[in-house]
PDB file of N, CA and C in Angstrom:
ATOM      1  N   UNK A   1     -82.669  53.598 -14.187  1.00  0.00           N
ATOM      2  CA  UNK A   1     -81.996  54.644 -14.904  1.00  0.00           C
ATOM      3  C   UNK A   1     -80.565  54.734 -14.382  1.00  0.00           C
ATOM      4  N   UNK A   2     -79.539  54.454 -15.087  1.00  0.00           N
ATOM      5  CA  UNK A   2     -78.211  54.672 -14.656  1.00  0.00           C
ATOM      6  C   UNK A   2     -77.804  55.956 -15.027  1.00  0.00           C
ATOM      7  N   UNK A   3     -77.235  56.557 -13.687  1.00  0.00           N
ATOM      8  CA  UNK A   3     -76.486  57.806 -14.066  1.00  0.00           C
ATOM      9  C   UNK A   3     -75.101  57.961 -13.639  1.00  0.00           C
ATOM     10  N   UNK A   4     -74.720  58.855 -14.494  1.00  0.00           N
ATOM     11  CA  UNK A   4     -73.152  58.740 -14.557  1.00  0.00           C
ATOM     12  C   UNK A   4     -72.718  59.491 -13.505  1.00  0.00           C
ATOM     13  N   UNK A   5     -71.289  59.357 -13.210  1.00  0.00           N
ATOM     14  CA  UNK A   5     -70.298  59.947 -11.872  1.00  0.00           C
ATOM     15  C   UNK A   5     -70.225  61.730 -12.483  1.00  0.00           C
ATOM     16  N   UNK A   6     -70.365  62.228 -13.698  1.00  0.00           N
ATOM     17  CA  UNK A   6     -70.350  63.392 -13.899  1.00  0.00           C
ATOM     18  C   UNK A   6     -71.738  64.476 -13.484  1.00  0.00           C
ATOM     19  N   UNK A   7     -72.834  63.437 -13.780  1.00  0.00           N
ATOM     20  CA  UNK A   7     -73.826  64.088 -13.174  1.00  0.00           C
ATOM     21  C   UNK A   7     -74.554  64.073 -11.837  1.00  0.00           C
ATOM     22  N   UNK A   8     -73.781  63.149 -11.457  1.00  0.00           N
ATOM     23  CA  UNK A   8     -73.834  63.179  -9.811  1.00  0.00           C
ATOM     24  C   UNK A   8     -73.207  64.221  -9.323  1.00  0.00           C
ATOM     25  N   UNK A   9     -71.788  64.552  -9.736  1.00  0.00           N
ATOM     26  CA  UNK A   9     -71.069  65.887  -9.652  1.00  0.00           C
ATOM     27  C   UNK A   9     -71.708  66.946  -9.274  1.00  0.00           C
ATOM     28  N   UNK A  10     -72.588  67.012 -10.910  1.00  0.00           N
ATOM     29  CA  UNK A  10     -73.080  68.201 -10.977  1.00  0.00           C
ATOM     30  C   UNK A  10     -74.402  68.587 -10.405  1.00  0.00           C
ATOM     31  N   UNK A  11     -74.867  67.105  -9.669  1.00  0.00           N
ATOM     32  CA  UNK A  11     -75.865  68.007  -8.867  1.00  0.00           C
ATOM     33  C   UNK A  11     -75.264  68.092  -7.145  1.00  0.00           C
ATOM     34  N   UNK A  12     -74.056  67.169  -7.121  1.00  0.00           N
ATOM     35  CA  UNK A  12     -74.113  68.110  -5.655  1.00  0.00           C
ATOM     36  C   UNK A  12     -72.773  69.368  -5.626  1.00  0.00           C
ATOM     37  N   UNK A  13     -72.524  69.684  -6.543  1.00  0.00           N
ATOM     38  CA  UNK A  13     -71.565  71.123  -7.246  1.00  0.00           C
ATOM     39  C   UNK A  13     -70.091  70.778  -7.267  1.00  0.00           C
ATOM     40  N   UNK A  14     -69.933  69.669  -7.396  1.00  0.00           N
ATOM     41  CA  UNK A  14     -68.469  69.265  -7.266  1.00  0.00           C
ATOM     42  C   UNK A  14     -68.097  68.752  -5.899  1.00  0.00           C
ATOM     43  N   UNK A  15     -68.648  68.457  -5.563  1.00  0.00           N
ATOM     44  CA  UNK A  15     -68.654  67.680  -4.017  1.00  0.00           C
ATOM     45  C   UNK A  15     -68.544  66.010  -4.238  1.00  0.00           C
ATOM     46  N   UNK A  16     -67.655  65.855  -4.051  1.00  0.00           N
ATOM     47  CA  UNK A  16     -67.169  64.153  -3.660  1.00  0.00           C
ATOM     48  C   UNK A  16     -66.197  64.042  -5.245  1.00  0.00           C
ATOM     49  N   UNK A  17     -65.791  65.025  -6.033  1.00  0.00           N
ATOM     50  CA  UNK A  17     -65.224  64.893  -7.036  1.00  0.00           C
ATOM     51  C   UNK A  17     -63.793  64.244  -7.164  1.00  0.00           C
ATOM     52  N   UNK A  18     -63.018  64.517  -5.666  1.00  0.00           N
ATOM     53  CA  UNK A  18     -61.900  63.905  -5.428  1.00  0.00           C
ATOM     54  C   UNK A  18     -62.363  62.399  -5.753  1.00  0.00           C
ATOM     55  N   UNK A  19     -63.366  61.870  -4.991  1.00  0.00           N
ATOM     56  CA  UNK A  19     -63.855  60.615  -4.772  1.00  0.00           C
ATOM     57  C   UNK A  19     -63.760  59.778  -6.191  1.00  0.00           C
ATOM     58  N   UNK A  20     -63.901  60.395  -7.031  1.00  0.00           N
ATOM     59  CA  UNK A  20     -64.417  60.226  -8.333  1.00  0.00           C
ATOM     60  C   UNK A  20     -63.504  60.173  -8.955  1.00  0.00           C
ATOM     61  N   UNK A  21     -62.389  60.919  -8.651  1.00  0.00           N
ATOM     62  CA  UNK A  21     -60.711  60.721  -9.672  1.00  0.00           C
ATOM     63  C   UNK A  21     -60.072  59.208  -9.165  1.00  0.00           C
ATOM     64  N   UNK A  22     -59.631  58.612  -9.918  1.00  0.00           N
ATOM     65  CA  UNK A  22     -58.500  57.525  -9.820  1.00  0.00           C
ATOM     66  C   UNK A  22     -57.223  57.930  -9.071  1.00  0.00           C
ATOM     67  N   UNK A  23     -57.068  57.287  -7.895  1.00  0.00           N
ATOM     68  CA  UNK A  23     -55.756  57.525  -7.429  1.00  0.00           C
ATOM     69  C   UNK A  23     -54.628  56.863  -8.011  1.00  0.00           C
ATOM     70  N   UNK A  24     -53.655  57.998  -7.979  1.00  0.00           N
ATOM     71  CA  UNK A  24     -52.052  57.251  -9.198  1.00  0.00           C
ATOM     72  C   UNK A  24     -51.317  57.627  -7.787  1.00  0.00           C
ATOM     73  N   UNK A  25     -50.548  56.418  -8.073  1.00  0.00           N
ATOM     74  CA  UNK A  25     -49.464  56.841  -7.298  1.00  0.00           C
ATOM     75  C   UNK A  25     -47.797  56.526  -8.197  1.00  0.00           C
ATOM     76  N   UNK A  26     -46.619  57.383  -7.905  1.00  0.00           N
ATOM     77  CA  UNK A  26     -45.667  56.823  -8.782  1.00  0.00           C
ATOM     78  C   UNK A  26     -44.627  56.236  -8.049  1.00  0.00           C
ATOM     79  N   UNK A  27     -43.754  55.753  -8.585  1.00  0.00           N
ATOM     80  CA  UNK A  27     -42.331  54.965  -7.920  1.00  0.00           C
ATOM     81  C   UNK A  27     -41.238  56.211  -8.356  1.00  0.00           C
ATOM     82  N   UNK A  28     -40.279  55.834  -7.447  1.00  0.00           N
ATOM     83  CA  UNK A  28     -39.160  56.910  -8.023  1.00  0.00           C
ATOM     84  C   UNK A  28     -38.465  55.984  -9.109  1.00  0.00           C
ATOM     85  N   UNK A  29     -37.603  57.031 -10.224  1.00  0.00           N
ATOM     86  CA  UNK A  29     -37.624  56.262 -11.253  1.00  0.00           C
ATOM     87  C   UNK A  29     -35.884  55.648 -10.904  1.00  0.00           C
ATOM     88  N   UNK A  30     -34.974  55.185  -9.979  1.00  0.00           N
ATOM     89  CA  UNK A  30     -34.148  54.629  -9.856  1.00  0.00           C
ATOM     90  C   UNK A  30     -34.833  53.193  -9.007  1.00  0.00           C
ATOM     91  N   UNK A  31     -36.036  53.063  -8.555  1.00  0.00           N
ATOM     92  CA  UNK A  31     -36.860  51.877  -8.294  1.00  0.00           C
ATOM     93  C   UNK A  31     -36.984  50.992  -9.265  1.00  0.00           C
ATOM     94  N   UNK A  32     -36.510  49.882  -9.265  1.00  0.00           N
ATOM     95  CA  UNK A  32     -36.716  48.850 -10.676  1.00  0.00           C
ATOM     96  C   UNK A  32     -37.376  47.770 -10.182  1.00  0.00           C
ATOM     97  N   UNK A  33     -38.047  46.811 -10.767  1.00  0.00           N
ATOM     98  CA  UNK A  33     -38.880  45.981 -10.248  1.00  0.00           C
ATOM     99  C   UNK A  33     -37.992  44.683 -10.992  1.00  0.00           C
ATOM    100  N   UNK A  34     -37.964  43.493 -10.553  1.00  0.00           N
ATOM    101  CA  UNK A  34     -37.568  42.616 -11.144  1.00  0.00           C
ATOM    102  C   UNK A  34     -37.857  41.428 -10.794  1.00  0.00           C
ATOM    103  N   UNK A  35     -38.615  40.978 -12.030  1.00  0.00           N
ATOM    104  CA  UNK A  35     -39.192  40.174 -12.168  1.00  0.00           C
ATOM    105  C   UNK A  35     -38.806  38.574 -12.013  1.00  0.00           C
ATOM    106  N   UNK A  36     -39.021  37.550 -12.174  1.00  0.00           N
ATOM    107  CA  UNK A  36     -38.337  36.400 -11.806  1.00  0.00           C
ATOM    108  C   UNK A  36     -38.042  35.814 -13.317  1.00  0.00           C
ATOM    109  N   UNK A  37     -37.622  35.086 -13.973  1.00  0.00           N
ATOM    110  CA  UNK A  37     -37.580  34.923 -14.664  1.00  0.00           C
ATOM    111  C   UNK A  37     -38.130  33.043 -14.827  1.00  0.00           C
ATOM    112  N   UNK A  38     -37.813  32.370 -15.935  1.00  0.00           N
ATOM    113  CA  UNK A  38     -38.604  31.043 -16.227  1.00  0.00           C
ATOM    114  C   UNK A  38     -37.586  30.191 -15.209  1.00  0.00           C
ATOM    115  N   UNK A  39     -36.022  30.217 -15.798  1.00  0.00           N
ATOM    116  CA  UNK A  39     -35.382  29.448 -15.207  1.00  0.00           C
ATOM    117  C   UNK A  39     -35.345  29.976 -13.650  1.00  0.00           C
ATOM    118  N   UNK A  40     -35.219  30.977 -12.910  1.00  0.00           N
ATOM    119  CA  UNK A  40     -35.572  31.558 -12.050  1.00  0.00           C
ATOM    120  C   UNK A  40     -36.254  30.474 -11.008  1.00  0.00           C
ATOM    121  N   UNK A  41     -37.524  30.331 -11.484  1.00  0.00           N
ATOM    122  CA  UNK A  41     -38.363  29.778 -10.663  1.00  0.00           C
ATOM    123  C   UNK A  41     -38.070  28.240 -11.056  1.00  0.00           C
ATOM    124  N   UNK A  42     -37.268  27.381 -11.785  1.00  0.00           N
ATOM    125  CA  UNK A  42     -37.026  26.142 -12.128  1.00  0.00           C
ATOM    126  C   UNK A  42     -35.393  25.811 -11.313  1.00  0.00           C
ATOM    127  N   UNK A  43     -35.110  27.013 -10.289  1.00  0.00           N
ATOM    128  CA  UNK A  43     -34.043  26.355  -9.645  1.00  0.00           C
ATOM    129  C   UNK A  43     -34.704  26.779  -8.369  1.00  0.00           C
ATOM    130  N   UNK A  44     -35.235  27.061  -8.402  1.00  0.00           N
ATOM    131  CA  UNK A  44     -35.970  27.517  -6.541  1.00  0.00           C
ATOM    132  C   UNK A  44     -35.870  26.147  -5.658  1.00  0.00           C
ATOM    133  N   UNK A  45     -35.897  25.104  -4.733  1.00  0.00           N
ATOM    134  CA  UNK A  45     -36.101  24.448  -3.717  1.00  0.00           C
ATOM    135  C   UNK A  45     -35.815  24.371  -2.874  1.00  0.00           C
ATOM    136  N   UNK A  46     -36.529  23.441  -1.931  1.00  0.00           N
ATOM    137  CA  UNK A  46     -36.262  24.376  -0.445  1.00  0.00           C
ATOM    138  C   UNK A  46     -35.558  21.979  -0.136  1.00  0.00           C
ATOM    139  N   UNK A  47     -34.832  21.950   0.737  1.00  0.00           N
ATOM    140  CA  UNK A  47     -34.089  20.452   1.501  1.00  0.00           C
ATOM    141  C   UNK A  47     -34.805  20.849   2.883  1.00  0.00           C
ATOM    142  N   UNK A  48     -35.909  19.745   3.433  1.00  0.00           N
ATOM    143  CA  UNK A  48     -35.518  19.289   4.390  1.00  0.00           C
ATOM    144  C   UNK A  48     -34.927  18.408   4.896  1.00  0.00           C
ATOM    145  N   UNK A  49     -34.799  18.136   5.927  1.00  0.00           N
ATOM    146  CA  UNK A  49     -33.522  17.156   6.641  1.00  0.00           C
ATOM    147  C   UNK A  49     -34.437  15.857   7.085  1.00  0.00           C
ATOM    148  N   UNK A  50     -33.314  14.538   7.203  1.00  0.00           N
ATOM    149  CA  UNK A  50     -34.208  13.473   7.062  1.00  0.00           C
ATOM    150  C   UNK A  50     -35.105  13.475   8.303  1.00  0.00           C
ATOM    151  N   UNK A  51     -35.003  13.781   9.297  1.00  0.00           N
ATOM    152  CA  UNK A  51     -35.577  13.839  10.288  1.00  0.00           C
ATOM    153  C   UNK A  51     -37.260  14.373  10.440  1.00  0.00           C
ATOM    154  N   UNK A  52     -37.403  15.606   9.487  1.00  0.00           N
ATOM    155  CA  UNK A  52     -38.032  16.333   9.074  1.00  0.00           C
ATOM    156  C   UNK A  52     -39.240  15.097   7.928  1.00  0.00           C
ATOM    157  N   UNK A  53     -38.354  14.990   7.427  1.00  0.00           N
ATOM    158  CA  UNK A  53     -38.935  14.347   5.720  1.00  0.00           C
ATOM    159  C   UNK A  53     -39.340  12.551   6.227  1.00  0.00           C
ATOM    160  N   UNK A  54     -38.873  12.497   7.420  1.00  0.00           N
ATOM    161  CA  UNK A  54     -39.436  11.411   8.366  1.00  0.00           C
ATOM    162  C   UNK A  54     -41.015  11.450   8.603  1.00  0.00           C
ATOM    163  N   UNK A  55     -40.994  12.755   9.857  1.00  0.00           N
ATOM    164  CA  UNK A  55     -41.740  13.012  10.694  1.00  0.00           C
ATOM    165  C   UNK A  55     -43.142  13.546   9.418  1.00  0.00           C
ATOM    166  N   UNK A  56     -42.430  14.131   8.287  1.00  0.00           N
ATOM    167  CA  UNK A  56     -43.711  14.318   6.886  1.00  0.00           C
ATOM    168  C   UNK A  56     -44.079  12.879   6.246  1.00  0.00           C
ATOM    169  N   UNK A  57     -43.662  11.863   6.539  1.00  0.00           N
ATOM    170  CA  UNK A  57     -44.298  10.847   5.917  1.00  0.00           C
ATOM    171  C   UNK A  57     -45.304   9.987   6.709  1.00  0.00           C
ATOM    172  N   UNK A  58     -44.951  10.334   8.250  1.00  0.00           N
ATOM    173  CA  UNK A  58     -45.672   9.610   9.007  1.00  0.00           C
ATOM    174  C   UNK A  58     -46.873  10.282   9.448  1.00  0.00           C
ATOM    175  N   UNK A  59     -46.910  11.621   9.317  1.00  0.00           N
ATOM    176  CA  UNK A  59     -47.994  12.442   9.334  1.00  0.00           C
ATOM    177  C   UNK A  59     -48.968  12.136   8.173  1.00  0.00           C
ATOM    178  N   UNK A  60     -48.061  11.630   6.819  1.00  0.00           N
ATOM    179  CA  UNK A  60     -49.635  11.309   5.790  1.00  0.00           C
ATOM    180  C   UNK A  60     -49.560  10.305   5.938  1.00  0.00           C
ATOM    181  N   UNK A  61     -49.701   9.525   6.816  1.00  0.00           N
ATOM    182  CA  UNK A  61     -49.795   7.965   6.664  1.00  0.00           C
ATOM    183  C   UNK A  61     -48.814   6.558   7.090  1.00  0.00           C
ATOM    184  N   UNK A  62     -47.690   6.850   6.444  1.00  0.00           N
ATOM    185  CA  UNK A  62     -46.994   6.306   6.160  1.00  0.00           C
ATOM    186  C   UNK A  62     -46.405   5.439   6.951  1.00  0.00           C
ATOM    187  N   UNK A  63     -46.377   3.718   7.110  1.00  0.00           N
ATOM    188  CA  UNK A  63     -45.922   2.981   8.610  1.00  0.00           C
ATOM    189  C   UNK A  63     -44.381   3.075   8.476  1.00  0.00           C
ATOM    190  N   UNK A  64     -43.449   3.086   9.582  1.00  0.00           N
ATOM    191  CA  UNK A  64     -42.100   3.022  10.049  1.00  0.00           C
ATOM    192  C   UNK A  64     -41.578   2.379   8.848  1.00  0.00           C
ATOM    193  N   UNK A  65     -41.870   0.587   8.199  1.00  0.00           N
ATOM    194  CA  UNK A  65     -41.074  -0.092   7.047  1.00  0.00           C
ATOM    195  C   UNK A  65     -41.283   0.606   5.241  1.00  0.00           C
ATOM    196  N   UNK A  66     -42.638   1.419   5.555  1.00  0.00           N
ATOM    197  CA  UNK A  66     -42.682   2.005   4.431  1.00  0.00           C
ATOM    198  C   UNK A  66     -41.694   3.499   4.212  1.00  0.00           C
ATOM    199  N   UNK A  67     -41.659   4.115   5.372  1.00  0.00           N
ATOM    200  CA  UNK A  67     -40.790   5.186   5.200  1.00  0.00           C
ATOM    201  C   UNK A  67     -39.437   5.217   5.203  1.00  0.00           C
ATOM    202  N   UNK A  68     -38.802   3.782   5.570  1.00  0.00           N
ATOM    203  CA  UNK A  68     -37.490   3.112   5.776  1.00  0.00           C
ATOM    204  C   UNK A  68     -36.959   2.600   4.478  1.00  0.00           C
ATOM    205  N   UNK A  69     -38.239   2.238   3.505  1.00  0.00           N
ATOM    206  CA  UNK A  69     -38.128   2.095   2.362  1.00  0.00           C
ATOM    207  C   UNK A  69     -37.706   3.287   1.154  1.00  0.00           C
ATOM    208  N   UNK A  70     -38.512   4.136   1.545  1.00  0.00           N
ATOM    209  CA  UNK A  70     -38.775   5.110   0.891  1.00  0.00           C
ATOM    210  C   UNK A  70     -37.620   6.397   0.977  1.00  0.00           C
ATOM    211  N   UNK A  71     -36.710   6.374   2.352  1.00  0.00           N
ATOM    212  CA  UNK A  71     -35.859   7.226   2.452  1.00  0.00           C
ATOM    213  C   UNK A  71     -34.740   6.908   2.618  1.00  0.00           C
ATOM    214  N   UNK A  72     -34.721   4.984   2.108  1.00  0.00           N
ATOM    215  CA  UNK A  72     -33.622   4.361   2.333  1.00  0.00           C
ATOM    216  C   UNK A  72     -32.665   4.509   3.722  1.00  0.00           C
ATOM    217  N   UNK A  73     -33.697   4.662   4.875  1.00  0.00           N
ATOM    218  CA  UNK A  73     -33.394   4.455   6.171  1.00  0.00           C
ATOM    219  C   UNK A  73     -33.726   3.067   6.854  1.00  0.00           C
ATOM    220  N   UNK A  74     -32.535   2.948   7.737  1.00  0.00           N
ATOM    221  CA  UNK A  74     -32.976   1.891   8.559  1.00  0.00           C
ATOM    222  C   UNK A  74     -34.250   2.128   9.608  1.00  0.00           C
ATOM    223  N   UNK A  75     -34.794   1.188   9.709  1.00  0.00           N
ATOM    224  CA  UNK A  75     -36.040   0.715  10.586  1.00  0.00           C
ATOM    225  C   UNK A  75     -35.914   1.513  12.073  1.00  0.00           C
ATOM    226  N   UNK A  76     -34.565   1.310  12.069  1.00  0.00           N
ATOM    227  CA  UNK A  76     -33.953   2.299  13.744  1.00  0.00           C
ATOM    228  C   UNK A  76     -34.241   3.338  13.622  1.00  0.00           C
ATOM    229  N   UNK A  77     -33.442   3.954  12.539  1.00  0.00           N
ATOM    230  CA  UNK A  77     -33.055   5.564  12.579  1.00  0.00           C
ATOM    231  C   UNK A  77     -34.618   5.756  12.063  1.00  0.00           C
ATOM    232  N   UNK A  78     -35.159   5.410  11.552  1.00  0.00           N
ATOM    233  CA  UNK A  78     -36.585   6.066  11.494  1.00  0.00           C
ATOM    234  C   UNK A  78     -37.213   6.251  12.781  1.00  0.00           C
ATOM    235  N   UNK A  79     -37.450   5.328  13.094  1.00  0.00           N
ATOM    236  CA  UNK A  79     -37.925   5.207  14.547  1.00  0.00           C
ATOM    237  C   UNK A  79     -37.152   6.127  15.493  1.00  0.00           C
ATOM    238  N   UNK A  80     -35.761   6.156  15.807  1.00  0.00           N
ATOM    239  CA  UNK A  80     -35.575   7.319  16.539  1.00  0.00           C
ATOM    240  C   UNK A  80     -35.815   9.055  15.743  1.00  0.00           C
ATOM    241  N   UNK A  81     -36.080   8.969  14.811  1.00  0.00           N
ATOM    242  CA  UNK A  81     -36.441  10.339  14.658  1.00  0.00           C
ATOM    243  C   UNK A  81     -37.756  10.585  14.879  1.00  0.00           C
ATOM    244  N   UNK A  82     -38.957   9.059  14.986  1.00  0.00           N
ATOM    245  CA  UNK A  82     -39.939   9.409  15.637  1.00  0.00           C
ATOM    246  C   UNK A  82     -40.383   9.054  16.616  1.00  0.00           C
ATOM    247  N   UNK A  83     -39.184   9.546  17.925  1.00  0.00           N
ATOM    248  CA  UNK A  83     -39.186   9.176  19.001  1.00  0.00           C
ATOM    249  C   UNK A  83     -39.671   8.131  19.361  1.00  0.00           C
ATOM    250  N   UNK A  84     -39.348   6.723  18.658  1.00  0.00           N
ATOM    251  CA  UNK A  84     -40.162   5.633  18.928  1.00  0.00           C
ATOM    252  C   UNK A  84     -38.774   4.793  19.613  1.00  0.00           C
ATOM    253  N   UNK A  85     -39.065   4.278  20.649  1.00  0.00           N
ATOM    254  CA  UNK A  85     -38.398   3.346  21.273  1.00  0.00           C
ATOM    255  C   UNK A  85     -38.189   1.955  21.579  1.00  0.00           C
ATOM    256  N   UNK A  86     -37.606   1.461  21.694  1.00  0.00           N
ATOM    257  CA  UNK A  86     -37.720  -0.102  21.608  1.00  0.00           C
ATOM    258  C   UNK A  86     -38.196  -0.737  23.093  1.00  0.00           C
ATOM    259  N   UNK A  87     -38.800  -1.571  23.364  1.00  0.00           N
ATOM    260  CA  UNK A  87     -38.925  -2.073  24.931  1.00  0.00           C
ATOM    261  C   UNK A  87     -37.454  -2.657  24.988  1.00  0.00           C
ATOM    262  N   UNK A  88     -37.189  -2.255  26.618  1.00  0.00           N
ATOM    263  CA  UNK A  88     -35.950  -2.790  27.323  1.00  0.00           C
ATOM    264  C   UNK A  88     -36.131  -4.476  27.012  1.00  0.00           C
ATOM    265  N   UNK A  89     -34.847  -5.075  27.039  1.00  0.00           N
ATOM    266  CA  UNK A  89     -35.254  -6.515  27.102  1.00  0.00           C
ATOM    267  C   UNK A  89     -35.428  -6.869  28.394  1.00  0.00           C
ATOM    268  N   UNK A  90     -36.275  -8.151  28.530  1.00  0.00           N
ATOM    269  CA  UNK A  90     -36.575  -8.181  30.385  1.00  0.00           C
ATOM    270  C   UNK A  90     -35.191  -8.575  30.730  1.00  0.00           C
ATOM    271  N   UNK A  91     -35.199  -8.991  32.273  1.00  0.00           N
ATOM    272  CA  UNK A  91     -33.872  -9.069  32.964  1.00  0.00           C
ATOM    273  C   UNK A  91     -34.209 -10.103  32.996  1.00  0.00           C
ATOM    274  N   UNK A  92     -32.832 -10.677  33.071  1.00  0.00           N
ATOM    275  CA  UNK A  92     -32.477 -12.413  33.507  1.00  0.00           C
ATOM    276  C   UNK A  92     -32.468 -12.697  34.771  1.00  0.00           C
ATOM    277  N   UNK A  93     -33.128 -13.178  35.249  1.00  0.00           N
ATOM    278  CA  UNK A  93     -32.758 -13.830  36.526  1.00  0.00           C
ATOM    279  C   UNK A  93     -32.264 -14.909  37.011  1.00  0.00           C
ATOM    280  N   UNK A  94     -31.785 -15.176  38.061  1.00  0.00           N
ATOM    281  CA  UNK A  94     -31.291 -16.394  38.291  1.00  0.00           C
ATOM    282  C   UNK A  94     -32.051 -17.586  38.493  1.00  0.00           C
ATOM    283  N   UNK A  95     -31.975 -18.753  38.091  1.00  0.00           N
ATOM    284  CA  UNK A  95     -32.833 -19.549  38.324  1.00  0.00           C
ATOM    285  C   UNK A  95     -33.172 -20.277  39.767  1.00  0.00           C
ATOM    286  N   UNK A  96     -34.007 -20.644  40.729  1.00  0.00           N
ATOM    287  CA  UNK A  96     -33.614 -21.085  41.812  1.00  0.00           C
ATOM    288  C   UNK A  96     -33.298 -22.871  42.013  1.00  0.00           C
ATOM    289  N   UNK A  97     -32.077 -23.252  41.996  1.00  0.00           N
ATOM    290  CA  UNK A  97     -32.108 -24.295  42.103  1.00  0.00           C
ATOM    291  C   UNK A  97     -32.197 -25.458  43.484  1.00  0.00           C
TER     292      UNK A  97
END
């Protein structure tokens, strides 16, 4: 049996009736809301920096010649933005003759 919020009221005498009203609340009326518009949201983007847009390609995957490709960076500068280093070349020594 469903019963309604009025006769619940009325059997406990108007008790919990606040409960039962919809709370409104208002804005003051010099408050304007504004909305975004179409083009609005068709110029929004955010630049990261290559360093950044590096370190995001190698996180999904991506090996050092593919991201060198892809951001039209050299093989170096990729690599130093992901702290990758080259081995020293060995030292020369003298020969003993």
């Amino acid at each position: 049996m469903a019963t309604s919020i009025f006769q619940v009221n009325a059997v406990l005498g108007g008790a919990g009736a606040s409960a039962a009203q919809p709370q409104t609340t208002t804005t003051p009326a010099t408050a304007t809301v504004q909305q975004p518009t179409q083009t609005d949201r068709a110029t929004d983007s955010v630049q990261i920096s290559e360093g950044a847009q590096v370190r995001l390609l190698k996180n999904q995957g991506q090996t050092v010649e593919q991201i060198a490709v892809s951001t039209a960076l050299s093989t170096q500068t990729v690599d130093s933005y992901l702290g990758i280093t080259q081995p020293a070349a060995p030292a020369v020594t003298a020969s003993n003759k």
